[in-house]
C-alpha atoms as a PDB file:
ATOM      1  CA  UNK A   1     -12.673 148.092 149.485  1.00  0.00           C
ATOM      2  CA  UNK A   2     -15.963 149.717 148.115  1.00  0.00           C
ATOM      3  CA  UNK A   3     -18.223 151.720 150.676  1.00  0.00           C
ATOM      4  CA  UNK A   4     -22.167 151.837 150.095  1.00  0.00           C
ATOM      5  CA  UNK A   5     -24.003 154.582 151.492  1.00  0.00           C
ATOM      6  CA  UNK A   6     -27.049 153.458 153.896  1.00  0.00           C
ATOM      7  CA  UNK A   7     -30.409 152.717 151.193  1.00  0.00           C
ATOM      8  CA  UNK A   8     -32.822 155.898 151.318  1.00  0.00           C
ATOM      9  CA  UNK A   9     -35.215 155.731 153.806  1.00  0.00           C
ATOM     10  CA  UNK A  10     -38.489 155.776 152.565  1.00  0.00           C
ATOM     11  CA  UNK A  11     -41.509 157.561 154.288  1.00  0.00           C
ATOM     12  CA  UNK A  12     -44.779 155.683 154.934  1.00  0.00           C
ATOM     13  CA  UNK A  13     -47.224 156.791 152.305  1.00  0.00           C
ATOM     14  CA  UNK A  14     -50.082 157.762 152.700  1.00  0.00           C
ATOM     15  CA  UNK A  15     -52.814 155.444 152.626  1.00  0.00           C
ATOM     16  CA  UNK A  16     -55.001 155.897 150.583  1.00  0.00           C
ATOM     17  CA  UNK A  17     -59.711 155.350 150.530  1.00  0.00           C
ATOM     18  CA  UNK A  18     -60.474 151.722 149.556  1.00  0.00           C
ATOM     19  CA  UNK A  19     -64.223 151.198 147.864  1.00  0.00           C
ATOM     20  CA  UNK A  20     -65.054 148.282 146.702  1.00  0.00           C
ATOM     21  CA  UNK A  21     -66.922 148.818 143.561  1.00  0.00           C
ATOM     22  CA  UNK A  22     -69.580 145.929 144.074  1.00  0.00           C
ATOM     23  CA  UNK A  23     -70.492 148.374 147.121  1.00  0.00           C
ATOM     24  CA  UNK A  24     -70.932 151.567 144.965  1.00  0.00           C
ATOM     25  CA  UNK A  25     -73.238 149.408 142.488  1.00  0.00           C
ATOM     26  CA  UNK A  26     -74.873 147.755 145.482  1.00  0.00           C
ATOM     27  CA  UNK A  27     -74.514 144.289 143.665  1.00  0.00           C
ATOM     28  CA  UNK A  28     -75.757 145.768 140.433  1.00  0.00           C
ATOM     29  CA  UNK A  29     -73.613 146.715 137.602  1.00  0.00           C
ATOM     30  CA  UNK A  30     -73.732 150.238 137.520  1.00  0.00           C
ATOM     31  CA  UNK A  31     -73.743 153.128 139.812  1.00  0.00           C
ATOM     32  CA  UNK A  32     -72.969 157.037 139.394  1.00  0.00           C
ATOM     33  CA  UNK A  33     -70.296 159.344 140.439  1.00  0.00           C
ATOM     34  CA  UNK A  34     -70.372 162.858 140.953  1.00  0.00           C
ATOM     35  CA  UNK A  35     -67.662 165.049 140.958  1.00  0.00           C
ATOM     36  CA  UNK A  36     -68.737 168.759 141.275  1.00  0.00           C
ATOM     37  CA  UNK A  37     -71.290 169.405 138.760  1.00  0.00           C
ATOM     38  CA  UNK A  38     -70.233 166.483 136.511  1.00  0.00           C
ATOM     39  CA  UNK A  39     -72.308 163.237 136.679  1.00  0.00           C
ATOM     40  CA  UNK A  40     -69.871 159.835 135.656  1.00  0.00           C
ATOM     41  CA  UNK A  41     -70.855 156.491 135.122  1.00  0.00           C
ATOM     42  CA  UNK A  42     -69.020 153.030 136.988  1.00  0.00           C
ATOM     43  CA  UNK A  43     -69.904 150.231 134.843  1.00  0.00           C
ATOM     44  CA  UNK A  44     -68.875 146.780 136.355  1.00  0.00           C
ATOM     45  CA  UNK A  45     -68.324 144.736 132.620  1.00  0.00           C
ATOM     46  CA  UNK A  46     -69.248 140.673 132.068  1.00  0.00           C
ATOM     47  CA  UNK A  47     -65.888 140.404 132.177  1.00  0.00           C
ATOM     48  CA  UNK A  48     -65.265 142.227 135.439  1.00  0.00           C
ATOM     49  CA  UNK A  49     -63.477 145.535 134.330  1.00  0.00           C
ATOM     50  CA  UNK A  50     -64.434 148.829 135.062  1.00  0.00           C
ATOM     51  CA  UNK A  51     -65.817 151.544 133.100  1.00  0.00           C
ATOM     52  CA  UNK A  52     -66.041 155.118 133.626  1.00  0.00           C
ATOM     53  CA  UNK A  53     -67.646 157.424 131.268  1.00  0.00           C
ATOM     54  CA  UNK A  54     -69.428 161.069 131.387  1.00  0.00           C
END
């Protein structure tokens, strides 16, 4: 006979901020982040990735 001990439990994480990033470019293609005193760039690509650059 072979005993298994119960699976871990696992705690609800945490959910986490959804943006959509057609909403920070407000349709356009680009829109800018800051994060203290450092501006970043979202670029939304022809092919639909992201960029993020300083």
């Amino acid at each position: 006979m072979t005993f298994h001990s119960a699976p871990p439990k696992h705690t609800a994480i945490e959910k986490l901020p959804i943006y959509s990033a057609r909403d920070l470019t407000e349709g356009g293609d680009l829109a800018q982040i800051v994060l203290d005193d450092q501006t970043y760039t979202l670029r939304i690509t022809r092919a639909g990735k992201l960029i993020l650059t300083k």
